[in-house]
Protein backbone atom coordinates (compact mmCIF):
# COMPACT_ATOMS: atom_id res chain seq x y z
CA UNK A 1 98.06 155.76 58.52
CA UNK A 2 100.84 157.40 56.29
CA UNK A 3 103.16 157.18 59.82
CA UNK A 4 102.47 153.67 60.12
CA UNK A 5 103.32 152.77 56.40
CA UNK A 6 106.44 154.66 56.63
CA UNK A 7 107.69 152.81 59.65
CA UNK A 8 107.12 149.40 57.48
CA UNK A 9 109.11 150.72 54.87
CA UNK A 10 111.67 151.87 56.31
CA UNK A 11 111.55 148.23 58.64
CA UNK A 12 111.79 146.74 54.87
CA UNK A 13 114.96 148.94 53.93
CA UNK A 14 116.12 147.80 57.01
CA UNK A 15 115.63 143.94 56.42
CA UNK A 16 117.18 144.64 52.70
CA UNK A 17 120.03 145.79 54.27
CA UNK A 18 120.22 142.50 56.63
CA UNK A 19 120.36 140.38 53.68
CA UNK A 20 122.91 141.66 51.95
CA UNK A 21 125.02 141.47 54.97
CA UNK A 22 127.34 138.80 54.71
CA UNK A 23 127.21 137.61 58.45
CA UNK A 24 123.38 137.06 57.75
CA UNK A 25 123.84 135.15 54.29
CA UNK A 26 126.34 132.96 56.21
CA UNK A 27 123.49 131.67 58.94
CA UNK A 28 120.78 129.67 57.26
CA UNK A 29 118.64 129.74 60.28
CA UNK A 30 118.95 134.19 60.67
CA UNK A 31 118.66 134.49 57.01
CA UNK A 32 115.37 132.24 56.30
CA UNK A 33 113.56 134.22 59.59
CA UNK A 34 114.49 137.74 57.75
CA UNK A 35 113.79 136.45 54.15
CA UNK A 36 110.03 135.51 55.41
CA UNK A 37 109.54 138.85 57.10
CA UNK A 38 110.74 140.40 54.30
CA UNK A 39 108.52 139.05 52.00
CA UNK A 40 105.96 139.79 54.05
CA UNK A 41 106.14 143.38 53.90
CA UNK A 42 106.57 143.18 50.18
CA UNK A 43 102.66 143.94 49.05
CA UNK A 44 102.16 146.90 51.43
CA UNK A 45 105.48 148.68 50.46
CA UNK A 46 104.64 148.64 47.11
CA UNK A 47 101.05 149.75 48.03
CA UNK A 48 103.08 152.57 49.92
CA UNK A 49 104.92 153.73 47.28
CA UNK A 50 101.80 154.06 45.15
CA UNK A 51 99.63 155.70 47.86
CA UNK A 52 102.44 158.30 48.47
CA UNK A 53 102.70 158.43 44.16
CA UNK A 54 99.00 159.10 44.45
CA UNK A 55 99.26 161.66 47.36
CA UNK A 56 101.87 164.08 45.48
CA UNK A 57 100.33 164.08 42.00
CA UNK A 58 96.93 165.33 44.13
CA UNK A 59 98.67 167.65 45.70
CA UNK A 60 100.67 168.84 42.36
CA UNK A 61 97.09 168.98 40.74
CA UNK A 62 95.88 171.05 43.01
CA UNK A 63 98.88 173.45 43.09
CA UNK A 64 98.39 173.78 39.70
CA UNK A 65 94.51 175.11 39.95
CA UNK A 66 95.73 178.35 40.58
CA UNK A 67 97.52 178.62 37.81
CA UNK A 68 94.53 179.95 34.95
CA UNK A 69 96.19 178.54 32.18
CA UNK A 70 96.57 175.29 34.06
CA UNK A 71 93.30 175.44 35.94
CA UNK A 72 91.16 173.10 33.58
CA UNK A 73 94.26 170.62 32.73
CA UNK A 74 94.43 170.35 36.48
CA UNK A 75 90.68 169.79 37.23
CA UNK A 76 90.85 167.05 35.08
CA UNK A 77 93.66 165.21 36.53
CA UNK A 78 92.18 166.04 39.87
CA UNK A 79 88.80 164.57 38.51
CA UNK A 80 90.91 161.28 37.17
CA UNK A 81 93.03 160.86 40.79
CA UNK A 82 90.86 161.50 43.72
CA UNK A 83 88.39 158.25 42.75
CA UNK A 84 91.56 156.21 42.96
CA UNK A 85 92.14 157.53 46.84
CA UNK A 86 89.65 155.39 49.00
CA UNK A 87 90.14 152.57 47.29
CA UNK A 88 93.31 152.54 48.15
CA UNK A 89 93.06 153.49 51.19
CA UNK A 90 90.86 150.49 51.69
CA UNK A 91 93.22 148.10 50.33
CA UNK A 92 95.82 149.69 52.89
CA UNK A 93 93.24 148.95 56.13
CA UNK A 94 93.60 145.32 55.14
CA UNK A 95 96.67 145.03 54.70
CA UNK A 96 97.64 146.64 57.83
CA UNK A 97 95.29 144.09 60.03
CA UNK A 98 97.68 142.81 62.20
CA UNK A 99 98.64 138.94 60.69
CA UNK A 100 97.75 135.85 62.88
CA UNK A 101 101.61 134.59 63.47
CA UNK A 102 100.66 131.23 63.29
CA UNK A 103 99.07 132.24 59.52
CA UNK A 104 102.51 131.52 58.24
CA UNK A 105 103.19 127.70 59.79
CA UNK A 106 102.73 124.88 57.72
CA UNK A 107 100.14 122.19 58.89
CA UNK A 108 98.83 118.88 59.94
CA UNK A 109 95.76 118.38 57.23
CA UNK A 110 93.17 115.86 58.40
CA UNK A 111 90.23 114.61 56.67
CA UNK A 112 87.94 111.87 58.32
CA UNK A 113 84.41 109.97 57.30
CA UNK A 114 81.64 111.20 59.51
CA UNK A 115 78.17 110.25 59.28
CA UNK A 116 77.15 107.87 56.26
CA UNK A 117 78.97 105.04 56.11
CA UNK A 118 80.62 103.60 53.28
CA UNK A 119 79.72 106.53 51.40
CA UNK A 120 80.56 109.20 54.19
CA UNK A 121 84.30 107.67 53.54
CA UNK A 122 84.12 108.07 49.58
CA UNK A 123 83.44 111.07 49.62
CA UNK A 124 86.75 112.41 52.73
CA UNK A 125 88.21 110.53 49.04
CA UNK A 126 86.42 112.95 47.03
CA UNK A 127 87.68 115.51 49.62
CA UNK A 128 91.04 114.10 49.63
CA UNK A 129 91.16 114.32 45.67
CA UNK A 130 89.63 118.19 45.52
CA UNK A 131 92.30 119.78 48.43
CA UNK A 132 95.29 117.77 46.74
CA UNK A 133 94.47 119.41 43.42
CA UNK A 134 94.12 122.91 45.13
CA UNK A 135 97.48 122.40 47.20
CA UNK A 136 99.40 121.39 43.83
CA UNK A 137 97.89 125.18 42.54
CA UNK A 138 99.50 126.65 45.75
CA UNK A 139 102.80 125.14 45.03
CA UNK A 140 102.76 123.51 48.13
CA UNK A 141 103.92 120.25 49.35
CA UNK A 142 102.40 117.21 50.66
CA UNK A 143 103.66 114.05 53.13
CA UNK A 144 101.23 111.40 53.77
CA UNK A 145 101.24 111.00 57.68
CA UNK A 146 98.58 107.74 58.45
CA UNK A 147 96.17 106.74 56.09
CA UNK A 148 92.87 104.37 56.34
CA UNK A 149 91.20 103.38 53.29
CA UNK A 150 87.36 102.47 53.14
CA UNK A 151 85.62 99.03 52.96
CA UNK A 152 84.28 99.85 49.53
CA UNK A 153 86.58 103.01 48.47
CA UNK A 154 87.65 106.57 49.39
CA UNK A 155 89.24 107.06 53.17
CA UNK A 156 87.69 106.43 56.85
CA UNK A 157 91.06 108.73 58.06
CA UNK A 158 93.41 110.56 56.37
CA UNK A 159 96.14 112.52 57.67
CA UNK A 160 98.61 114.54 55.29
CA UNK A 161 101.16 117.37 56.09
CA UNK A 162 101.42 120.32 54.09
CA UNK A 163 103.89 122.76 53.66
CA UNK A 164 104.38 125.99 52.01
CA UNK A 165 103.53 129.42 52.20
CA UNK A 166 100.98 131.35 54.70
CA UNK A 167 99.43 127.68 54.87
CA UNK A 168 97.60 127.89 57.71
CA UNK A 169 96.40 131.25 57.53
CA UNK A 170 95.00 130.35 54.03
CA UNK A 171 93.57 126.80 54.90
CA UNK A 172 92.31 127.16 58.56
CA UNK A 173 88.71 128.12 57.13
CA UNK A 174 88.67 124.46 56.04
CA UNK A 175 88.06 123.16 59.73
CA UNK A 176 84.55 121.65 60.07
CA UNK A 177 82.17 119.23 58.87
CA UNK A 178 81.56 118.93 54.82
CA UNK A 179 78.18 117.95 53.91
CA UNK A 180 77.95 116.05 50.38
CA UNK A 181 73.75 115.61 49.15
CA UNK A 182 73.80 112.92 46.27
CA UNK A 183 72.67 109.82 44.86
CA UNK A 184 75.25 107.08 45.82
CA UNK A 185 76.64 104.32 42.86
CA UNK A 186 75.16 101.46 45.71
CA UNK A 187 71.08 103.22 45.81
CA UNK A 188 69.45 101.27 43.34
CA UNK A 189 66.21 103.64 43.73
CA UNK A 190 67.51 106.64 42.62
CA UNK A 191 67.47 108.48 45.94
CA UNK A 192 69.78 111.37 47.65
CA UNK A 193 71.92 110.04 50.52
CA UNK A 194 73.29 113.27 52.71
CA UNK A 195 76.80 112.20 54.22
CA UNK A 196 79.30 114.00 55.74
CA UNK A 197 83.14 114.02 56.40
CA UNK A 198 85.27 116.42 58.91
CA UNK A 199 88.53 118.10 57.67
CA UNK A 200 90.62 119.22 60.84
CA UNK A 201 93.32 122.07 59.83
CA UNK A 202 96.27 122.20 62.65
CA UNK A 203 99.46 124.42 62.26
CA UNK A 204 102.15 122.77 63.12
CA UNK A 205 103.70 123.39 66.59
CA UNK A 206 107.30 123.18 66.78
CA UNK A 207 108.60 121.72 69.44
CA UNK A 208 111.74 123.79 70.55
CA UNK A 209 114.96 122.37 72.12
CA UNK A 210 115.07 122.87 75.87
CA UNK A 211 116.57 125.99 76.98
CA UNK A 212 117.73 126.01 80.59
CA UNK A 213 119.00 129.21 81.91
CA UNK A 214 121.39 128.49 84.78
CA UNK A 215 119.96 131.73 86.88
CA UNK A 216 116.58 129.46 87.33
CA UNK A 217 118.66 126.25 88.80
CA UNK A 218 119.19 125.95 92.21
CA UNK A 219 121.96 122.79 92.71
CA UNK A 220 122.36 121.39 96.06
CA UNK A 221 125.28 118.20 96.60
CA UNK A 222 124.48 115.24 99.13
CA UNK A 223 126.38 112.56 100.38
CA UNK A 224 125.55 109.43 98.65
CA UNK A 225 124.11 105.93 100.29
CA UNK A 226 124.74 102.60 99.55
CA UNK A 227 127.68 100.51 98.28
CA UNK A 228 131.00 101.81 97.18
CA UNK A 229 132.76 101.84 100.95
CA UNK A 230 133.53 105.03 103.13
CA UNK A 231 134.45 107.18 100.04
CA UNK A 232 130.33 107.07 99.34
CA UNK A 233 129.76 108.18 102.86
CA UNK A 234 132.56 110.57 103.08
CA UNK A 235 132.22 113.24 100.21
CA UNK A 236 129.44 114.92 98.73
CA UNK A 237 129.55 113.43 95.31
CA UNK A 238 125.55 113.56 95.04
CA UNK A 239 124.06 116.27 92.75
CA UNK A 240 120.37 117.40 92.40
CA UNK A 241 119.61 119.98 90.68
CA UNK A 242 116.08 121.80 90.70
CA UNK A 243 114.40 124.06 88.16
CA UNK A 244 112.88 126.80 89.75
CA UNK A 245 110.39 127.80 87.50
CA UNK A 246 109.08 124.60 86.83
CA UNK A 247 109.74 122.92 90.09
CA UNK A 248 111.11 120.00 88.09
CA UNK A 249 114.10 118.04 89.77
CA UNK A 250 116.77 115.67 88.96
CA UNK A 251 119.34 114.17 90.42
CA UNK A 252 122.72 111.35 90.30
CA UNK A 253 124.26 109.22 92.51
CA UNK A 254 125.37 107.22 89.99
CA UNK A 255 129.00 107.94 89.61
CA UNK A 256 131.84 108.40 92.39
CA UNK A 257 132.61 111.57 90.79
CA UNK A 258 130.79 114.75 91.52
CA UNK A 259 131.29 116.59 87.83
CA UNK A 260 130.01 113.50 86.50
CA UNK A 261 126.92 113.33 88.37
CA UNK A 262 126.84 116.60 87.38
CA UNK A 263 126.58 115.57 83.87
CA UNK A 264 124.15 112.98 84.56
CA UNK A 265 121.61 115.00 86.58
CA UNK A 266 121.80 117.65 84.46
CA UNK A 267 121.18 115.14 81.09
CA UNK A 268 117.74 114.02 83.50
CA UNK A 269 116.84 117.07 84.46
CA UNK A 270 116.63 118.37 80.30
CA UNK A 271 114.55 115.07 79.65
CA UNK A 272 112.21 115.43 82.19
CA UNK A 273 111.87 119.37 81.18
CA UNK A 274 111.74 117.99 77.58
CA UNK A 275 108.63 115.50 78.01
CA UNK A 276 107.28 118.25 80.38
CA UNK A 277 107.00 120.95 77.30
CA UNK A 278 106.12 117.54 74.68
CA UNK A 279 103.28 116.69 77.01
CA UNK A 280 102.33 120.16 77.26
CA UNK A 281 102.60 120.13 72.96
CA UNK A 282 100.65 117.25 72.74
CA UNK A 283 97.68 118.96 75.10
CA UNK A 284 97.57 121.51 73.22
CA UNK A 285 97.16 119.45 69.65
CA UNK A 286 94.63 117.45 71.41
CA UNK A 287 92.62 120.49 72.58
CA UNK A 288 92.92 122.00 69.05
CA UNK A 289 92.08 118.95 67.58
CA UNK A 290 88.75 119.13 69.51
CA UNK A 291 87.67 122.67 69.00
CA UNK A 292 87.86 121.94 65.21
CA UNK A 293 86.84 118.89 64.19
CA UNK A 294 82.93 118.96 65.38
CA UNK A 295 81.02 116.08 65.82
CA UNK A 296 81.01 114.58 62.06
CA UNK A 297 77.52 114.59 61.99
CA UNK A 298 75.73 116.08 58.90
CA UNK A 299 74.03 118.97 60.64
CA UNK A 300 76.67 120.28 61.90
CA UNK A 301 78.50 121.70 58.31
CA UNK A 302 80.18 124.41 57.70
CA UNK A 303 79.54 123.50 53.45
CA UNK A 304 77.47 121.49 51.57
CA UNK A 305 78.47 119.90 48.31
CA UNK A 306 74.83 119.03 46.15
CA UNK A 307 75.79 117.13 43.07
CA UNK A 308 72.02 117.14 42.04
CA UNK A 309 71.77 121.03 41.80
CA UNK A 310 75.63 121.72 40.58
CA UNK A 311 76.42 123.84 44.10
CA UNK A 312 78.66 124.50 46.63
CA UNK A 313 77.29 126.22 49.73
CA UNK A 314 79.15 127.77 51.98
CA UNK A 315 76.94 128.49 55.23
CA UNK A 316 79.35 130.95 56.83
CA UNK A 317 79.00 132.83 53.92
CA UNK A 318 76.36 135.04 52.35
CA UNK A 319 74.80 137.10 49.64
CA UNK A 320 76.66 136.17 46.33
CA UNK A 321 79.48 134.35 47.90
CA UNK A 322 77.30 131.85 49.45
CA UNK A 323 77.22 129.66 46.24
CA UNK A 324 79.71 128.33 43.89
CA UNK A 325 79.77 125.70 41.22
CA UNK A 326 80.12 122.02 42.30
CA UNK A 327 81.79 121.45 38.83
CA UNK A 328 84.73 123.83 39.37
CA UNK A 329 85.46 123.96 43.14
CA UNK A 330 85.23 119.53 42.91
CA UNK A 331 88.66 119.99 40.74
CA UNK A 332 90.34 122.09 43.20
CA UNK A 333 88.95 125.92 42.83
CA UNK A 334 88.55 126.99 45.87
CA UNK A 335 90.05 130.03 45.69
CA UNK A 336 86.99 132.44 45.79
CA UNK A 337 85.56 130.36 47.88
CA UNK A 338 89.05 131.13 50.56
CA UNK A 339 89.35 134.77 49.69
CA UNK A 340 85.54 135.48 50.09
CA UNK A 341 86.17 133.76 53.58
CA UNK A 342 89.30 135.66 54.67
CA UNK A 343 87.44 138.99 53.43
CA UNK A 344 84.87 138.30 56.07
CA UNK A 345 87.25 137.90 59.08
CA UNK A 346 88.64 141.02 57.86
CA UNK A 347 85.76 142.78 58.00
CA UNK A 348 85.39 141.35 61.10
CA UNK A 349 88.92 142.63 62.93
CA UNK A 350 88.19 145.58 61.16
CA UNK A 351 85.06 146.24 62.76
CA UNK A 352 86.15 144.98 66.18
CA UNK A 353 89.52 147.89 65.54
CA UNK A 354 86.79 150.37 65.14
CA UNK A 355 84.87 149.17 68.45
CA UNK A 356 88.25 149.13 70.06
């Protein structure tokens, strides 16, 4: 363990040193990549330093009990450090869980009206109204993407995008369906209506400008048809070119000129790769889309919001965790609620690690 934390430190020294160089600070693009990996070591380099801290004063102390004079002095340090040691060392397993890479991307934040009707979409308002209260804690950002307000109030869809820091990897617990047991302002008898709305938490994909290497084209020239008189028939001025790892191909005839059919079936040949990789983008959102969002109906919930008893139930959860306040985590706490989740998936990796 002490091998792996030195590596990350000394990768951190190393990243320290990248920033300061002046060919870095000059290129946004380099400098924002190694300013986000740099923070990211930041918590378990300073947990390094105060493991190894915590090492050498064990090791002094125990130098020191052959010493008679400093014998009890150093049982009682040794009795004061050695309790601090797994701790620590558990704190370090977490941290050293290798990171989802996608934990870091901002993302698309959806929040719809399942089963219940007019109340089911008050309450994806009451949703709408807890998560923009927790995001504003976060410091993070918000866009309104598509909106669709109720017949009577709240939101039958609501899309926002939010950006910030470790977004996703702190929000993607939030996927599901969101049960809400309570007595609606329309029930004139008094009784508890169970609706439910679905939040869908997406990172954002980026989609990246196309690439072509010119090792995976394979160009051939053709003599072009049609009108334009015996130059047409008499030179190669056709161009096709064909990408071999996609199979993709484009070609021009357009122009009398070779280099500028070039040009043109190389401009076709980056759109069609383009809406190739967009389509492909768009898959995958649609796919994601589905594996989160559940079918809206109330039995299928990951949490359950009961105004009558004052709780939040989180089913995933369980022993004290299970259960929060209604009161607190309405206005935005959700915070225990988040890091009692991400605790469990740790404990999961960790556990699968030790299968490994």
């Amino acid at each position: 363990m002490l091998d792996k934390l030195e590596a990350i430190n000394d990768r951190y020294l190393n990243l320290q040193d990248k920033l300061s160089d002046p060919a870095t600070m000059t290129d946004m693009s380099k400098f924002t990549k190694i300013s986000k990996e740099y923070g990211s070591l930041k918590e378990i380099v300073g947990v390094y330093h105060e493991y190894s801290e915590l090492l050498g004063n064990i090791d002094t102390a125990k130098e020191m009990l052959a010493d008679p004079e400093m014998k009890e002095m150093a049982q009682m340090e040794l009795d004061e450090l050695k309790p601090q040691l797994e701790p620590l060392e558990d704190r370090i397993k977490v941290l050293l869980i290798p990171k989802d890479p996608e934990d870091e991307r901002d993302v698309l934040f959806e929040i719809r009206s399942g089963a219940g009707g007019d109340e089911a979409a008050i309450f994806a308002g009451d949703l709408y109204r807890m998560y923009s209260k927790y995001f504003s804690t976060q410091g993070w950002k918000t866009e309104v993407v598509n909106l669709t307000e109720g017949t009577v109030g709240g939101y039958s869809k609501l899309v926002l995008e939010v950006t910030g820091t470790d977004v996703y990897g702190t929000l993607k617990f939030e996927s599901g369906a969101h049960r809400v047991q309570r007595i609606p302002s329309t029930e004139s008898q008094g009784r508890v209506h169970t609706s439910a709305a679905t939040v869908v938490v997406m990172p954002k994909l980026e989609m990246q400008d196309v690439d072509i290497n010119k090792a995976d084209l394979k160009t051939d020239t053709f003599r072009a048809s049609g009108a334009g008189g015996q130059h047409v028939n008499k030179t190669e001025s056709g161009v096709r070119f064909t990408h071999l790892p996609t199979g993709i191909v484009a070609e021009s005839t357009d122009a009398r000129s070779q280099i500028k059919n070039r040009d043109i079936a190389l401009q076709r040949l980056y759109q069609k790769i383009y809406d190739a990789q967009k389509e492909a983008h768009d898959s995958k959102v649609r796919e994601a889309r589905a594996s989160l969002v559940g079918s809206g109906d109330r039995s299928d919930k990951i949490r359950t919001y009961n105004y009558p008893q004052n709780r939040v139930t989180d089913h995933r959860l369980e022993g004290s965790n299970k259960n929060s306040s209604l009161q607190t985590v309405i206005e935005g706490d959700l915070q225990n609620i988040i890091e009692a989740l991400k605790m469990a998936e740790n404990a999961e990796k960790m556990k699968a690690g030790a299968d490994d």
